[in-house]
Protein backbone atom coordinates (compact mmCIF):
# COMPACT_ATOMS: atom_id res chain seq x y z
CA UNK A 1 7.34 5.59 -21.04
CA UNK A 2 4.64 6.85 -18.31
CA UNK A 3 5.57 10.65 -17.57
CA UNK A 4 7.48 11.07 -14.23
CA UNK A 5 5.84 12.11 -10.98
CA UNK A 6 5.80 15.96 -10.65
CA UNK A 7 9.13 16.66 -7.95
CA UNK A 8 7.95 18.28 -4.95
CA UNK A 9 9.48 21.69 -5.08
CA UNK A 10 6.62 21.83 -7.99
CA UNK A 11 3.92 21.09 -5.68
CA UNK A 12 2.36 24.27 -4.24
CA UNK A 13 1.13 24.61 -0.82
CA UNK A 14 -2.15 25.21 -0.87
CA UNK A 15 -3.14 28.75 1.19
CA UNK A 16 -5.87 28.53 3.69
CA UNK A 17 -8.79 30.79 2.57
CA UNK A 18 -8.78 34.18 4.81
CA UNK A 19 -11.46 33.18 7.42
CA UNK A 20 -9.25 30.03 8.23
CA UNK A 21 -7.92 29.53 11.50
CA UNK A 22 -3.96 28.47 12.18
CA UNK A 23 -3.18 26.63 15.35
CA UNK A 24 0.35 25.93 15.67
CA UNK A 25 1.63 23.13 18.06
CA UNK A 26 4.04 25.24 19.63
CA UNK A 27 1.43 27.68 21.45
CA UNK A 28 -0.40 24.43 23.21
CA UNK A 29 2.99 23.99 24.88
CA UNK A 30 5.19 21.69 22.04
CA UNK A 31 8.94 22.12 21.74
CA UNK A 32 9.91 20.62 18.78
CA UNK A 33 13.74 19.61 20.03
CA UNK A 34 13.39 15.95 18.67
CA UNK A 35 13.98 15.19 22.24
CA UNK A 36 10.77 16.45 24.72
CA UNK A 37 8.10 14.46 24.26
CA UNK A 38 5.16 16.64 22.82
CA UNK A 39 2.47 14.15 22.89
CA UNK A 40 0.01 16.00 25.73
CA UNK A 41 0.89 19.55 23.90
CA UNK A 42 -0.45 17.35 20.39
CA UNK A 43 -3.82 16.23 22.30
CA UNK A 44 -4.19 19.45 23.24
CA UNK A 45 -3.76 21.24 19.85
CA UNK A 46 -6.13 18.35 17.95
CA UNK A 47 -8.80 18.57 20.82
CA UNK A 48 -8.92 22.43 20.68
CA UNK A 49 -9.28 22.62 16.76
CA UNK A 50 -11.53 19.47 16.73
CA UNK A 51 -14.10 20.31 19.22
CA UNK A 52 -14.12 23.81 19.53
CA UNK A 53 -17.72 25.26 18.37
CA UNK A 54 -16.82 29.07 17.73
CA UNK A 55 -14.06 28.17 15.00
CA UNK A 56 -14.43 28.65 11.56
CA UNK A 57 -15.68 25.94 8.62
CA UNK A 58 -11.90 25.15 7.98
CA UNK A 59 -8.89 25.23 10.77
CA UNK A 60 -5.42 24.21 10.12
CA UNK A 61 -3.06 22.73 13.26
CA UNK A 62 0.62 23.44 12.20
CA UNK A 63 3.28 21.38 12.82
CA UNK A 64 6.04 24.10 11.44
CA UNK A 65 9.12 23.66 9.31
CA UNK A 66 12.79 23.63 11.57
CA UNK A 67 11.15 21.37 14.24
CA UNK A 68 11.26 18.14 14.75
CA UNK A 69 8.47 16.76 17.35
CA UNK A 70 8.76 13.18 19.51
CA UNK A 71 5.32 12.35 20.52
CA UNK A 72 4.36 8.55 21.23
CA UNK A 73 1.91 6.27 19.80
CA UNK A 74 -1.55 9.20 20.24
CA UNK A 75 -4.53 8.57 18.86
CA UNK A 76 -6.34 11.84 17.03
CA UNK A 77 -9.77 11.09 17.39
CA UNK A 78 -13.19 12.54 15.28
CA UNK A 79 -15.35 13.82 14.34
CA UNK A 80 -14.44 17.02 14.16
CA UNK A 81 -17.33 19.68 15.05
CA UNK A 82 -16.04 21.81 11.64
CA UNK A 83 -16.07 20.53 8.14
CA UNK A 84 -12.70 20.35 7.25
CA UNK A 85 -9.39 19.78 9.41
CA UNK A 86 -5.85 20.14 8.09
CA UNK A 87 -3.13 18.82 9.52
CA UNK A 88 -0.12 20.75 8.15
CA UNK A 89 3.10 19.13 8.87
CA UNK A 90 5.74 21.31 7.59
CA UNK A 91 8.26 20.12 10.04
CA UNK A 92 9.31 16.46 11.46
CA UNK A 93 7.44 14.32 13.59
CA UNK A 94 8.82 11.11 15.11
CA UNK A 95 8.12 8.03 17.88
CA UNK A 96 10.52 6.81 20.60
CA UNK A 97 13.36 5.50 19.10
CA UNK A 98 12.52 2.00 19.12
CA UNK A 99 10.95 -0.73 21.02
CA UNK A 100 13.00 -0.47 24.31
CA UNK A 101 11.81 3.05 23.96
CA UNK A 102 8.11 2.63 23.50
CA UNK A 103 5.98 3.39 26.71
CA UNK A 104 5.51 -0.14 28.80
CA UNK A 105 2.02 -1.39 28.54
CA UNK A 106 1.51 0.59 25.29
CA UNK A 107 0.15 -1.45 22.05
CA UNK A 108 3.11 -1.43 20.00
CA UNK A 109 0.68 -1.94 16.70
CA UNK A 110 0.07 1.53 15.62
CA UNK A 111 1.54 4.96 15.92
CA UNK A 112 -0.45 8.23 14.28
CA UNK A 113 -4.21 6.81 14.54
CA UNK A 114 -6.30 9.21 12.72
CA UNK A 115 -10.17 7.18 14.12
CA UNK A 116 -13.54 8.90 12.50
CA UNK A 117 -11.99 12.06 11.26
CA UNK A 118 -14.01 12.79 8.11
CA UNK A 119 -12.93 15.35 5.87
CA UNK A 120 -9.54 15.49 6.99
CA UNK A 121 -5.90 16.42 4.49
CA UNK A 122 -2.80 15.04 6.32
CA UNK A 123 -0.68 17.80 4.02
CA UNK A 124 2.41 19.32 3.86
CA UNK A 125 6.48 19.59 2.98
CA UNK A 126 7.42 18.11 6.16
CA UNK A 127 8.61 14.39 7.29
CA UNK A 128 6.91 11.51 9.17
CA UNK A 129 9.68 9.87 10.08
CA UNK A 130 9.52 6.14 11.87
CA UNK A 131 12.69 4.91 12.48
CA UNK A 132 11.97 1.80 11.80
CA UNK A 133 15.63 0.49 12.15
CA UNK A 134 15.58 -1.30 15.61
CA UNK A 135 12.31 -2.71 14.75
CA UNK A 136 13.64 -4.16 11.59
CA UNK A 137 16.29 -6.16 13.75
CA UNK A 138 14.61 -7.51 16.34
CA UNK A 139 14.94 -11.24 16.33
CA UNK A 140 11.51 -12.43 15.13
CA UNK A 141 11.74 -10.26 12.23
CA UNK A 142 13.09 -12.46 8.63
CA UNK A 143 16.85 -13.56 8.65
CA UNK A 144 17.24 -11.45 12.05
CA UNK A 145 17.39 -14.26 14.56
CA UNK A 146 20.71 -16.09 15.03
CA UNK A 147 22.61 -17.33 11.89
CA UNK A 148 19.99 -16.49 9.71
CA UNK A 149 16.44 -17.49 11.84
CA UNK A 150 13.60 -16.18 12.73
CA UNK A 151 12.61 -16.65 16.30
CA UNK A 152 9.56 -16.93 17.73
CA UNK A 153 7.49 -14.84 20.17
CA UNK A 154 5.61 -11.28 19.84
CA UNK A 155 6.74 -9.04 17.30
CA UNK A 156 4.25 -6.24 17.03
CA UNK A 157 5.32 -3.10 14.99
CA UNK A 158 4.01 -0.12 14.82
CA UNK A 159 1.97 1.16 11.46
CA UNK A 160 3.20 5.11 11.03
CA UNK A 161 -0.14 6.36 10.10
CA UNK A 162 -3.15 4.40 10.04
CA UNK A 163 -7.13 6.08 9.20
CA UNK A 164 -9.40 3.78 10.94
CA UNK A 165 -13.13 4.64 10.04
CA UNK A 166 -12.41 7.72 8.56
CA UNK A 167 -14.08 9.47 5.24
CA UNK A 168 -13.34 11.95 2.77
CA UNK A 169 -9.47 12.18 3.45
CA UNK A 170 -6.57 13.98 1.66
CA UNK A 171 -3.01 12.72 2.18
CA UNK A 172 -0.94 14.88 0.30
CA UNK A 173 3.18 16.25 -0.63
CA UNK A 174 4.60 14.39 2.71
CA UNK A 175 7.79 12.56 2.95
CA UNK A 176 7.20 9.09 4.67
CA UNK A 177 10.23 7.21 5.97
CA UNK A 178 11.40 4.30 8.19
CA UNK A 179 8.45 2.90 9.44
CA UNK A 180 9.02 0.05 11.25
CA UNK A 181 6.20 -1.86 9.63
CA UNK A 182 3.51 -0.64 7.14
CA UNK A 183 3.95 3.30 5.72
CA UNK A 184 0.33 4.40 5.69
CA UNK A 185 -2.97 2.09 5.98
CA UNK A 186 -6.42 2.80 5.60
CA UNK A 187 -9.13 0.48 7.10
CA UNK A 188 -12.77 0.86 6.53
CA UNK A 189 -12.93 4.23 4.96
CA UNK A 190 -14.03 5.82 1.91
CA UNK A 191 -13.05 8.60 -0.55
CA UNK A 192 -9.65 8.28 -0.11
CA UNK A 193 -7.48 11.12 -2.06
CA UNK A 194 -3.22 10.46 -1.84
CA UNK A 195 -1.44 13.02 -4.29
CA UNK A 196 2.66 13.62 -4.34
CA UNK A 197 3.83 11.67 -1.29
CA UNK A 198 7.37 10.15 -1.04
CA UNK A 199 7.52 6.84 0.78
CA UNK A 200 10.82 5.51 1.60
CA UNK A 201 12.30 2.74 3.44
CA UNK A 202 15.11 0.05 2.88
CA UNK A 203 14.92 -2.59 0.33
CA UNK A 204 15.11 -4.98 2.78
CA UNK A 205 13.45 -3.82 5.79
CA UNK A 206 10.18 -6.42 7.02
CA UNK A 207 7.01 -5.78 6.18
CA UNK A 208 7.36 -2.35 4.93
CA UNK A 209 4.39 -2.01 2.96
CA UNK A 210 4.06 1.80 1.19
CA UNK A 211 0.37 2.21 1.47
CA UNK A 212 -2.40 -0.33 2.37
CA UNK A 213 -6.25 -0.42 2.00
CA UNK A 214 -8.29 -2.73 3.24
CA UNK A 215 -12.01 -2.55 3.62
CA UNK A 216 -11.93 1.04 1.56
CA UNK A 217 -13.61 2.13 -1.14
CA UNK A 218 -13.35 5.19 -3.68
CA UNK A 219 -9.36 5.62 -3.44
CA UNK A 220 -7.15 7.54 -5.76
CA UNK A 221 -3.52 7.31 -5.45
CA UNK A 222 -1.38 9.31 -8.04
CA UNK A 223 1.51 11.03 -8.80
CA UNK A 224 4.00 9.06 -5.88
CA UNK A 225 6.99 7.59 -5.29
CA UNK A 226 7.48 4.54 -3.12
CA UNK A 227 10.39 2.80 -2.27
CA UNK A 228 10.36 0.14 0.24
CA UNK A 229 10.86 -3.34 1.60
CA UNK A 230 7.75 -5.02 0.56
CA UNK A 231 4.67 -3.81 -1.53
CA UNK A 232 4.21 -0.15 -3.05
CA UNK A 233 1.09 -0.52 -2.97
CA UNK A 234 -1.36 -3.37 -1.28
CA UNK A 235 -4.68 -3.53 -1.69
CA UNK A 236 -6.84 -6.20 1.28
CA UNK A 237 -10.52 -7.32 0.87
CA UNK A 238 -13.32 -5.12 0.60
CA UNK A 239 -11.90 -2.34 -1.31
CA UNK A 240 -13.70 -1.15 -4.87
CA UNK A 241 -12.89 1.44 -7.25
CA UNK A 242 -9.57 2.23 -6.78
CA UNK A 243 -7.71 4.32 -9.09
CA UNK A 244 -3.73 4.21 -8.85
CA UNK A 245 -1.85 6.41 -11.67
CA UNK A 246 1.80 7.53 -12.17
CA UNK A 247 3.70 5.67 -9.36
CA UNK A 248 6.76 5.38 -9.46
CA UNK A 249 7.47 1.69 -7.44
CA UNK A 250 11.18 0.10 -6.54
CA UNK A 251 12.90 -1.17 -5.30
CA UNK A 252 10.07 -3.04 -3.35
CA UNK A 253 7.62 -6.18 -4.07
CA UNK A 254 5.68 -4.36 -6.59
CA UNK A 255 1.90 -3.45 -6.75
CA UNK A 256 -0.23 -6.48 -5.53
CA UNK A 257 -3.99 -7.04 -4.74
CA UNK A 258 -3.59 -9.48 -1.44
CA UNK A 259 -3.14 -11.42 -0.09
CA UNK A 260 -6.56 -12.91 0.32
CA UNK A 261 -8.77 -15.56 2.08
CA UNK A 262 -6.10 -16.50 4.46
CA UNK A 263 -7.83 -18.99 7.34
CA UNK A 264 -10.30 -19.71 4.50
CA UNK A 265 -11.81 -16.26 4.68
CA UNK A 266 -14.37 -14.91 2.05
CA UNK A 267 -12.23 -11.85 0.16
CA UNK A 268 -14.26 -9.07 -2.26
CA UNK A 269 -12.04 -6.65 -4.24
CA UNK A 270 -13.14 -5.39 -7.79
CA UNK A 271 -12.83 -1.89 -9.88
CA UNK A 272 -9.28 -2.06 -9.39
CA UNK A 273 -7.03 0.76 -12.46
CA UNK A 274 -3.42 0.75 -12.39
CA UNK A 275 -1.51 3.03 -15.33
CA UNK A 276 0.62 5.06 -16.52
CA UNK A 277 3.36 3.51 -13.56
CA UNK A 278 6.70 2.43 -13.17
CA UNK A 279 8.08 -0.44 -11.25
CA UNK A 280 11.75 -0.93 -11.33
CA UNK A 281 14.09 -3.11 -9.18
CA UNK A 282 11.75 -5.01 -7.35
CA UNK A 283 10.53 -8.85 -6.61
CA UNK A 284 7.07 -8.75 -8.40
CA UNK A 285 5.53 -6.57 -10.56
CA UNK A 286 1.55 -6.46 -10.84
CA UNK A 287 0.81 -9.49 -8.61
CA UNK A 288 -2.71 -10.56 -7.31
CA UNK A 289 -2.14 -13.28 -4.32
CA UNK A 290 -4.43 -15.17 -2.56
CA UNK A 291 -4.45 -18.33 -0.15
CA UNK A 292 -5.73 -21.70 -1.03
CA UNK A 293 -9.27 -22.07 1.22
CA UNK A 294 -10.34 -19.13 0.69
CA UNK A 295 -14.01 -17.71 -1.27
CA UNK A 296 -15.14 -14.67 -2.98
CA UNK A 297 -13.78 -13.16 -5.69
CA UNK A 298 -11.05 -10.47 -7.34
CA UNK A 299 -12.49 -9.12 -10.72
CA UNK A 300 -12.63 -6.17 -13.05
CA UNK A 301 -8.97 -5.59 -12.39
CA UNK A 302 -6.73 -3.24 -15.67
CA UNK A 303 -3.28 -2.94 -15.40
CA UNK A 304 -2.17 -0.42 -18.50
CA UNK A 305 0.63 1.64 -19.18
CA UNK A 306 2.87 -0.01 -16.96
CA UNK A 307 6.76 0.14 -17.23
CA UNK A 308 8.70 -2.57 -15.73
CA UNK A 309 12.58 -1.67 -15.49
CA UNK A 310 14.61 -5.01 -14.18
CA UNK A 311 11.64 -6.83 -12.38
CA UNK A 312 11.44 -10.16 -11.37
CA UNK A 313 7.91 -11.67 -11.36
CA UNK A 314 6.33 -8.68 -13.83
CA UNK A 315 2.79 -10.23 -14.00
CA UNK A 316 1.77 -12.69 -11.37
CA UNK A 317 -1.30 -14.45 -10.36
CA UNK A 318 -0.71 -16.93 -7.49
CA UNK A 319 -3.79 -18.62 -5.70
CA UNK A 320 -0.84 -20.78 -4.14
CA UNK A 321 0.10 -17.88 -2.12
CA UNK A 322 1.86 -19.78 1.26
CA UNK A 323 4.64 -18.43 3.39
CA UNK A 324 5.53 -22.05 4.56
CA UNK A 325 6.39 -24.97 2.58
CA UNK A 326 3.42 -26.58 4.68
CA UNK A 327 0.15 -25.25 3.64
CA UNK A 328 -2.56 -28.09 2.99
CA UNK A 329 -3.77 -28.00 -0.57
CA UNK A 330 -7.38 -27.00 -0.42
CA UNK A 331 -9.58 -27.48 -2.82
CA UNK A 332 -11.89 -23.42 -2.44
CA UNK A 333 -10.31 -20.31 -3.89
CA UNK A 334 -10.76 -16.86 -4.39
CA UNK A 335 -12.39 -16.74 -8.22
CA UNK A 336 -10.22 -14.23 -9.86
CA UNK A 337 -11.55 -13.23 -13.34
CA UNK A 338 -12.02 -10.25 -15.92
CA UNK A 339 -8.01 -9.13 -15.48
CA UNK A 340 -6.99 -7.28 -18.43
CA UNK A 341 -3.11 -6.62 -18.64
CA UNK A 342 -2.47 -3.79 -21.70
CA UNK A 343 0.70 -2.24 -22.65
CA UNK A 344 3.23 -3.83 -20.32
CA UNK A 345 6.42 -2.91 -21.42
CA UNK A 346 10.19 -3.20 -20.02
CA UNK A 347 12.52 -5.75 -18.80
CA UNK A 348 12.82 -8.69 -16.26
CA UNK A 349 15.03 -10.49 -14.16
CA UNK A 350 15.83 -13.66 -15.87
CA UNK A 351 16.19 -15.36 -12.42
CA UNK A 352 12.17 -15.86 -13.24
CA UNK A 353 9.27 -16.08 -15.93
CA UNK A 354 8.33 -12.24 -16.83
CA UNK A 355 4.37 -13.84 -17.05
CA UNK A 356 3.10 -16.29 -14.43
CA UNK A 357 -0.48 -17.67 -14.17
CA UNK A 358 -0.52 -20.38 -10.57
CA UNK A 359 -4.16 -21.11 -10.45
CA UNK A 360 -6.47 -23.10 -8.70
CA UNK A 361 -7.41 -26.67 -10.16
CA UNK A 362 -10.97 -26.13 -9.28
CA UNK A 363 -11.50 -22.71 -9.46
CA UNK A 364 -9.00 -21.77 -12.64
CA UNK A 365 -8.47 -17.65 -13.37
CA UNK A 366 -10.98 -16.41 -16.52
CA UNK A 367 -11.21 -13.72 -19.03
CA UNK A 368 -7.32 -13.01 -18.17
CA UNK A 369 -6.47 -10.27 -21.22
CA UNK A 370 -3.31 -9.42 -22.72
CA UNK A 371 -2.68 -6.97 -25.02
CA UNK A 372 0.61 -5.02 -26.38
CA UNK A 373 2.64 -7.06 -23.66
CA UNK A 374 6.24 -6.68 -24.41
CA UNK A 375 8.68 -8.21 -21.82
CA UNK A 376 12.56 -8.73 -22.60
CA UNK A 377 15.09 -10.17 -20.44
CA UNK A 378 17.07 -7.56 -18.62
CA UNK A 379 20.53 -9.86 -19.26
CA UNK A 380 21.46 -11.99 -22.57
CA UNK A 381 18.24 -12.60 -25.05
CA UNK A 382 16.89 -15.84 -24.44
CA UNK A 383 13.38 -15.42 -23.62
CA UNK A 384 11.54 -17.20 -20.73
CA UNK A 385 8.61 -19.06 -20.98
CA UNK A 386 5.46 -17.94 -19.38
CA UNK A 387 4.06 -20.76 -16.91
CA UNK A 388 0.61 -20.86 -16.70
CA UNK A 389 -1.42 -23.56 -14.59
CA UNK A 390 -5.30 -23.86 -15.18
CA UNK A 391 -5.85 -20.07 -16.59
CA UNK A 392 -7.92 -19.05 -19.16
CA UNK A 393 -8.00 -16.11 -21.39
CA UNK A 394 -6.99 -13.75 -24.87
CA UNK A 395 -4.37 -12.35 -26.64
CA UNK A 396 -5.74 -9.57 -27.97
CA UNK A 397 -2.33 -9.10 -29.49
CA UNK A 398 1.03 -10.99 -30.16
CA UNK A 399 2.99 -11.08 -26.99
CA UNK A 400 6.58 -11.15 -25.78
CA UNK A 401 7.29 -13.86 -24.69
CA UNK A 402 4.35 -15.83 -26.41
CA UNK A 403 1.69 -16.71 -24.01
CA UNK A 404 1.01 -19.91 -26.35
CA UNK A 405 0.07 -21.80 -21.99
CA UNK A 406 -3.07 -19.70 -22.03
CA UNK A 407 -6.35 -21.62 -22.09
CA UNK A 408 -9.67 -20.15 -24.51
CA UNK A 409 -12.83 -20.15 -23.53
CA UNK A 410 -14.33 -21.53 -19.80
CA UNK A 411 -13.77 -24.30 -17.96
CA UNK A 412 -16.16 -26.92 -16.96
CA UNK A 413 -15.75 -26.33 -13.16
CA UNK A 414 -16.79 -22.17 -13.93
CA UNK A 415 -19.95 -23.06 -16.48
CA UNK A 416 -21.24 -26.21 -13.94
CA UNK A 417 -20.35 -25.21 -10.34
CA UNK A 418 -21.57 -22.34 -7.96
CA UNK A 419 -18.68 -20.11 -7.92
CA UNK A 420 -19.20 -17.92 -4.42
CA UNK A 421 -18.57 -14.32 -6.55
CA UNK A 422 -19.11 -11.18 -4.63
């Protein structure tokens, strides 16, 4: 059993050094009722402490505990004339409530923007809260529509937090709640640190994801907890050498890589660690999705140390991925290869296979590894078969369930064709 993410009363604040300068929201005019809108005061604060030349290497802006701030969808632009710029949110910060309450004209896509701020930590004890709830119900959202539908139309919703562009980042010992779509997202940035943050949203609230990267490289994600209404963790093309390690993940859809090469795009993700994790009460486990018509490829990927409590789709692969019944079969795919799955230990929901290998007929999954894989049902003990569909691989070691669907060596199509690999 992976050891348990340390609890936050355990996480010390870290104390600015004694040249550091503390700029606290409230002086640039902020009230922090839950009810004024503090947006200008906010501006103010970040555009003092980001492009003031006289202050000091390091400067804090304070968001303090007791408050809770409204401000509306800002964003916090860089860079920042100092080297490093904390953003200390000890207290609450929050949107308009809803859509009917979201400025008219306003993008309704994004909330917190954080654009070029290198060397940045979004810190702190505080909440981000972004009561998400009326944006889960509108009716173009799953199941919201009447008796069950989805209707059509716009249905933007706003990301909490998203770093756009940014570099060398800390996100660290905040409480994330409610957003009405994804948590936290990072898009085209690199060094990426995330350390003791609490995500938390319903188990069935839309597109809910806990934290996404896409286009990001150099990430390390470790000692959280998410709980959500879609994926812990999702990781989009162009990301490399990320490092994920004691997450706790459920309920929720699990950790996934995808999806990828949707509209027959070209996809690159590789260097990709998860271990020493739990993932409990949720739809998949360690999944890796991607679209039929798609190119490039998804390889070097471990998964080790992983606990699965109750989980229904533990390991996936699925170049089938389709949120329709009517996507065209296509005959490109995103190559996924070198996947090693080691120590995977727990229980499933019987209502599917614990192991499932959907591949593409002409560009199969290779050098899939599994080793010390131990899956038993969470009800009764009749094991499930795996399913595989053109994948190739190893057992390095007896399995549970016996993965006796698992091709050896190459295929023909690999050895003879030109895969597009990244």
């Amino acid at each position: 059993m992976p050891p348990s993410p340390a609890p936050e009363s355990s996480i010390p604040k870290p104390d600015p050094p004694s040249d550091h300068t503390v700029f606290d929201v409230r002086s640039f005019g902020a009230v922090g009722d839950g009810i004024t809108d503090d947006t200008q005061a906010f501006k103010m604060a970040w555009d003092t402490v980001c492009q003031d030349d006289h202050l000091s290497e390091s400067v804090t802006l304070l968001v303090p505990e007791f408050h809770s701030f409204m401000i509306q969808s800002t964003i916090f632009t860089g860079p920042c004339k100092m080297n490093h710029v904390i953003f200390q949110v000890d207290g609450t910060l929050t949107p308009p409530d809803g859509p009917d309450s979201w400025p008219t004209g306003s993008k309704k896509t994004n909330w917190l923007v954080f654009y070029k701020t290198n060397g940045m930590s979004l810190q702190g004890g505080g909440v981000i809260d972004g009561k998400g709830e009326k944006w889960w119900n509108l009716p173009c959202k799953p199941h919201k529509g009447p008796n069950g539908s989805t209707l059509p139309g716009l249905c933007d919703s706003p990301v909490v937090v998203r770093f756009f562009m940014s570099n060398n980042l800390t996100v660290q010992g905040l409480k994330i709640l409610n957003s009405p779509q994804f948590h936290i997202k990072f898009d085209g940035c690199k060094d990426v640190h995330i350390n003791a943050i609490t995500i938390k949203s319903p188990a069935l609230s839309p597109n809910t994801d806990g934290i996404h990267i896409e286009n990001t490289q150099n990430v390390g994600i470790y000692n959280s907890v998410v709980s959500n209404g879609d994926d812990c963790v999702s990781i989009g093309t162009g990301c490399y050498n990320v490092d994920i390690r004691n997450i706790t993940c459920g309920p929720s859809h699990g950790i996934s890589i995808g999806s990828l090469g949707n509209h027959n795009s070209r996809a690159c993700v590789s260097n990709i660690t998860v271990s020493d994790s739990i993932i409990k009460y949720s739809d998949n486990g360690l999944r890796i999705k991607t679209w039929q018509g798609g190119s490039g490829s998804v390889s070097d990927v471990t998964f080790n140390n992983v606990h699965m409590d109750t989980v229904r789709n533990p390991i996936i692969i699925d170049q089938y991925y389709c949120l329709t019944r009517s996507c065209a079969n296509q005959t490109s795919a995103v190559f996924v290869s070198d996947i090693m799955y080691s120590n995977i230990k727990g229980t499933y929901d019987v209502r599917s296979p614990p192991i499932h290998f959907s591949c593409s007929d002409s560009v199969p999954c290779t050098n899939l590894t599994l080793s010390e894989v131990e899956l038993l049902p969470s009800k009764g003990d009749i094991l499930s078969d795996p399913i595989c569909w053109s994948a190739y691989g190893t057992l390095a070691t007896l399995t549970i369930p016996p993965v006796f669907c698992l091709q050896e060596g190459l295929p023909e199509s690999i050895i003879t064709s030109d895969i597009d690999r990244c």
